[in-house]
C-alpha atoms as a PDB file:
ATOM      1  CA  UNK A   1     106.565  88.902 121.908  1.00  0.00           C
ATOM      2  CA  UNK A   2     108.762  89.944 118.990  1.00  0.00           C
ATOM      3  CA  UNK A   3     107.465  89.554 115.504  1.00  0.00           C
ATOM      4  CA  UNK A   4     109.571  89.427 112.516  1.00  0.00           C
ATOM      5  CA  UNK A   5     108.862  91.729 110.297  1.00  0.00           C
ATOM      6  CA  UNK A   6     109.212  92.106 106.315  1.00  0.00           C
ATOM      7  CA  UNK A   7     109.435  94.255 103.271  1.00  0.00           C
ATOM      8  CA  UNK A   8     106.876  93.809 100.444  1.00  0.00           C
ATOM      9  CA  UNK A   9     109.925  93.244  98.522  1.00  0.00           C
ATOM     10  CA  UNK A  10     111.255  90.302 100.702  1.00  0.00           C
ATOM     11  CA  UNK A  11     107.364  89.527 100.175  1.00  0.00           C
ATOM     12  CA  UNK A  12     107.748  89.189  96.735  1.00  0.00           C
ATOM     13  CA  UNK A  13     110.713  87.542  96.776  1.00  0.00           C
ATOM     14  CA  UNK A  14     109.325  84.640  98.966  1.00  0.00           C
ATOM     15  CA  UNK A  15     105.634  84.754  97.264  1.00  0.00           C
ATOM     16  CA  UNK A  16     108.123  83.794  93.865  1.00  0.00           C
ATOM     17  CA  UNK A  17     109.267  80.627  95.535  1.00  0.00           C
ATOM     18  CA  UNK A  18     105.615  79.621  97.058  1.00  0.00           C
ATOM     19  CA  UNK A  19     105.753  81.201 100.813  1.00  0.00           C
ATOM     20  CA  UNK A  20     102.548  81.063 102.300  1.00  0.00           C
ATOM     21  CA  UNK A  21     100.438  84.253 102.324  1.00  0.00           C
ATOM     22  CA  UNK A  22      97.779  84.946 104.660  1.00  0.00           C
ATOM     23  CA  UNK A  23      95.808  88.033 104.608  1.00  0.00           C
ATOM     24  CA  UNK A  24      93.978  88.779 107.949  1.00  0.00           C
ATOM     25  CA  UNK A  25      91.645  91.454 106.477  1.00  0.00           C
ATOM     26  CA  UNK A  26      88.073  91.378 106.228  1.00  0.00           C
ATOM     27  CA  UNK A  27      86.337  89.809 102.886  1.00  0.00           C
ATOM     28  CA  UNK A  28      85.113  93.105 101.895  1.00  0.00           C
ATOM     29  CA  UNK A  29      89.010  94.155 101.598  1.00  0.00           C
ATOM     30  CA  UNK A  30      90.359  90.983 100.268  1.00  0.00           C
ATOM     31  CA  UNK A  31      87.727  90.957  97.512  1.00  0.00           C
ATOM     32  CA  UNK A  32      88.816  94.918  96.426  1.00  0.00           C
ATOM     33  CA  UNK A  33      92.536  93.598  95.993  1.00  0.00           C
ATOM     34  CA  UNK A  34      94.669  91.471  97.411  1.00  0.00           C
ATOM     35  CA  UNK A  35      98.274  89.448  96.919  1.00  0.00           C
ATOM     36  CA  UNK A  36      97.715  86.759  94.317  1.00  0.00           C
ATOM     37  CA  UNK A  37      97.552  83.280  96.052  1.00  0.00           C
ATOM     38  CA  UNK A  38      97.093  84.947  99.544  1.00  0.00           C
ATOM     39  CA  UNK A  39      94.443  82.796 101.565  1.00  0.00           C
ATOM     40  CA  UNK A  40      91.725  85.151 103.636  1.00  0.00           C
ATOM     41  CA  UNK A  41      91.617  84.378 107.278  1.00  0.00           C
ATOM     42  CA  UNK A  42      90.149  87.536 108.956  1.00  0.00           C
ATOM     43  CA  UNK A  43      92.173  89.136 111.973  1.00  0.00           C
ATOM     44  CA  UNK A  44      89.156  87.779 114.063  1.00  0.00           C
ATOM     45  CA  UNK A  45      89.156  84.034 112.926  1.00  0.00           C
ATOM     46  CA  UNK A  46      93.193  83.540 112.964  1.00  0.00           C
ATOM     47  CA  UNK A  47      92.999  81.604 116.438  1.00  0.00           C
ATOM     48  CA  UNK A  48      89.966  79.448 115.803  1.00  0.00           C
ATOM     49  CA  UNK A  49      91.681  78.683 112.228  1.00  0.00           C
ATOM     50  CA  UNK A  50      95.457  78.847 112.994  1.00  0.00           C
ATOM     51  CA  UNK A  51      95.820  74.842 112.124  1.00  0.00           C
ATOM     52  CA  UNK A  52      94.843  76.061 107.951  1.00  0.00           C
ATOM     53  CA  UNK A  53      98.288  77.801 107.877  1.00  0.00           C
ATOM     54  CA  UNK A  54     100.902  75.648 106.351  1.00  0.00           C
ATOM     55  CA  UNK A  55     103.900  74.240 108.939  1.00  0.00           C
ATOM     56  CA  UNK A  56     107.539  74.094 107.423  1.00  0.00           C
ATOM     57  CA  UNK A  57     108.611  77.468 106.811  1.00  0.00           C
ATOM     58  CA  UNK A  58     107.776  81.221 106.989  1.00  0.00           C
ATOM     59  CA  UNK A  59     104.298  82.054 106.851  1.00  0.00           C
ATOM     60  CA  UNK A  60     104.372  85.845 105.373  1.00  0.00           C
ATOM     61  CA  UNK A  61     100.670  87.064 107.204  1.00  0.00           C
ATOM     62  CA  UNK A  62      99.680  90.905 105.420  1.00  0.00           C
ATOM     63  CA  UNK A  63      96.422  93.109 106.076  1.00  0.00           C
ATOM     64  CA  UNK A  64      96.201  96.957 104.786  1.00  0.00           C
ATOM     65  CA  UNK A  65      99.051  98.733 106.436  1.00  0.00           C
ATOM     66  CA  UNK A  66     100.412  96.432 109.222  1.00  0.00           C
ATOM     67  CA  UNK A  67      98.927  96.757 112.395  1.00  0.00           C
ATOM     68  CA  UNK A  68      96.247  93.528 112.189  1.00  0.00           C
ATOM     69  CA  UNK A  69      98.990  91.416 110.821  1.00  0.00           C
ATOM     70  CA  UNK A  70     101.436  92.175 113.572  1.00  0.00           C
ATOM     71  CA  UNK A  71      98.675  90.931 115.948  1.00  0.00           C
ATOM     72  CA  UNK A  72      98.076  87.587 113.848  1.00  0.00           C
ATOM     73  CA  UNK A  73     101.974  87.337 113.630  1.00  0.00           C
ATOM     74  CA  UNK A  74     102.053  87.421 116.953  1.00  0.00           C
ATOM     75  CA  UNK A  75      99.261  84.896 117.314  1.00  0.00           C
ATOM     76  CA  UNK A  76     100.675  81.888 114.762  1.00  0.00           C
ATOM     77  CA  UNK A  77     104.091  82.793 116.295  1.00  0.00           C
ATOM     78  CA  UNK A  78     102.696  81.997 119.945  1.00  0.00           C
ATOM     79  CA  UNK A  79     101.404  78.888 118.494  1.00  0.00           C
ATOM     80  CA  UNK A  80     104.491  77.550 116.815  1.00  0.00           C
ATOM     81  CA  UNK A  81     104.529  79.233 113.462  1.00  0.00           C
ATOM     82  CA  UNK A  82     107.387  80.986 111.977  1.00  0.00           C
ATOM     83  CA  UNK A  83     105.265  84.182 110.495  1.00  0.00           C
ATOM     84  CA  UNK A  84     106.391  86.961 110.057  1.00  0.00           C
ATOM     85  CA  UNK A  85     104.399  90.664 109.678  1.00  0.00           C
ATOM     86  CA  UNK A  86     104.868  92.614 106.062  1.00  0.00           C
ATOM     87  CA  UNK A  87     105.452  96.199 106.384  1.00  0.00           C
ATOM     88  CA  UNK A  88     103.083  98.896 104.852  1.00  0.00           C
ATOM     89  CA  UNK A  89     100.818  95.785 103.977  1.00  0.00           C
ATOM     90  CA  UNK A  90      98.913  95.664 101.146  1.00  0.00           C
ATOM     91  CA  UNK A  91      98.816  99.732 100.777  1.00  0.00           C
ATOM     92  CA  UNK A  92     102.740  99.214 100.454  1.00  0.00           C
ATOM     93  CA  UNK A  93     102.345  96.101  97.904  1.00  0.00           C
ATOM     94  CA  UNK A  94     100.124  98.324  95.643  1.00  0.00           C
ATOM     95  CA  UNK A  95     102.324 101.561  96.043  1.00  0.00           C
ATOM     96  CA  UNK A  96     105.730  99.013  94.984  1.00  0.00           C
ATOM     97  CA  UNK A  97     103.924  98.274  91.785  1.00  0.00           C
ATOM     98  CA  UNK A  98     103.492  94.538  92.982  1.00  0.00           C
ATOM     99  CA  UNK A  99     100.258  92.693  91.236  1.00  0.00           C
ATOM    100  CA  UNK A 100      97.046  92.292  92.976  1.00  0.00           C
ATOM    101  CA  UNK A 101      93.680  90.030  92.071  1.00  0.00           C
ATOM    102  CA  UNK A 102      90.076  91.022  92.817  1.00  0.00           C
ATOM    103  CA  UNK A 103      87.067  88.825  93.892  1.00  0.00           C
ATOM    104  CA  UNK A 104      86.637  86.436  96.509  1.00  0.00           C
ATOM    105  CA  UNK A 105      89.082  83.943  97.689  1.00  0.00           C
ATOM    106  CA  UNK A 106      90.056  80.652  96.357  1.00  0.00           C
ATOM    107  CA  UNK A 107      87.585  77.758  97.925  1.00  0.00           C
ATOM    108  CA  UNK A 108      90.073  74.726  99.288  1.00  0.00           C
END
C-alpha cells in the first residue's frame, strides 16, 4: 500500500491550520520532545485505538525518523484514514528549527 508522505515543513504548514498530529512513539520519547498538540498513540496501540484519530481530513502521523509512522500510515490508511507519513520525523522537526514541548501528553 502506498503512503503519502510529507515534509516537516508541509507539517508545519498543516499543524498552523489544526491538522491532526499523531505521534506513534513510545511515552518515554514523546515525554523527551514532541510536536506541540501531537496526541501519543504508540506504534503498538494504533490498531486497537485507530477510532481516537479524527475523520475529515489528513491525519499527519510522525515518530523519530519515519519508519514507525510509515507503518501506522499504512495502518489508518487501510482503515479509511487519509494519513499521511512525515519525513525525517521528529529528528527532522527538531533539526528545521520547528518547536517542541516536553512532559506527558494531554489527558482527553
Amino acid at each position: 500500500m502506498l503512503v503519502r508522505e510529507t515534509t516537516v515543513d508541509q507539517l508545519a504548514a498543516a499543524r498552523a491550520d489544526g491538522a491532526p498530529i499523531v505521534d506513534v512513539r513510545e511515552p518515554h520519547e514523546y515525554v523527551a520532545g514532541h510536536v506541540p498538540g501531537a496526541r501519543l498513540i504508540p506504534l503498538g496501540e494504533v490498531s486497537a485505538r485507530w477510532r481516537e484519530v479524527p475523520q475529515g481530513g489528513p491525519v499527519y502521523v510522525i515518530c523519530a525518523s519515519g519508519n514507525r509512522s510509515r507503518r501506522a500510515a499504512e495502518t489508518l490508511t487501510r482503515l479509511g484514514h487519509d494519513a499521511r507519513s512525515v519525513s525525517g520525523g521528529t529528528r527532522a522537526w527538531k533539526e528545521a528549527g520547528h518547536p517542541v514541548v516536553t512532559g506527558p501528553p494531554h489527558q482527553s
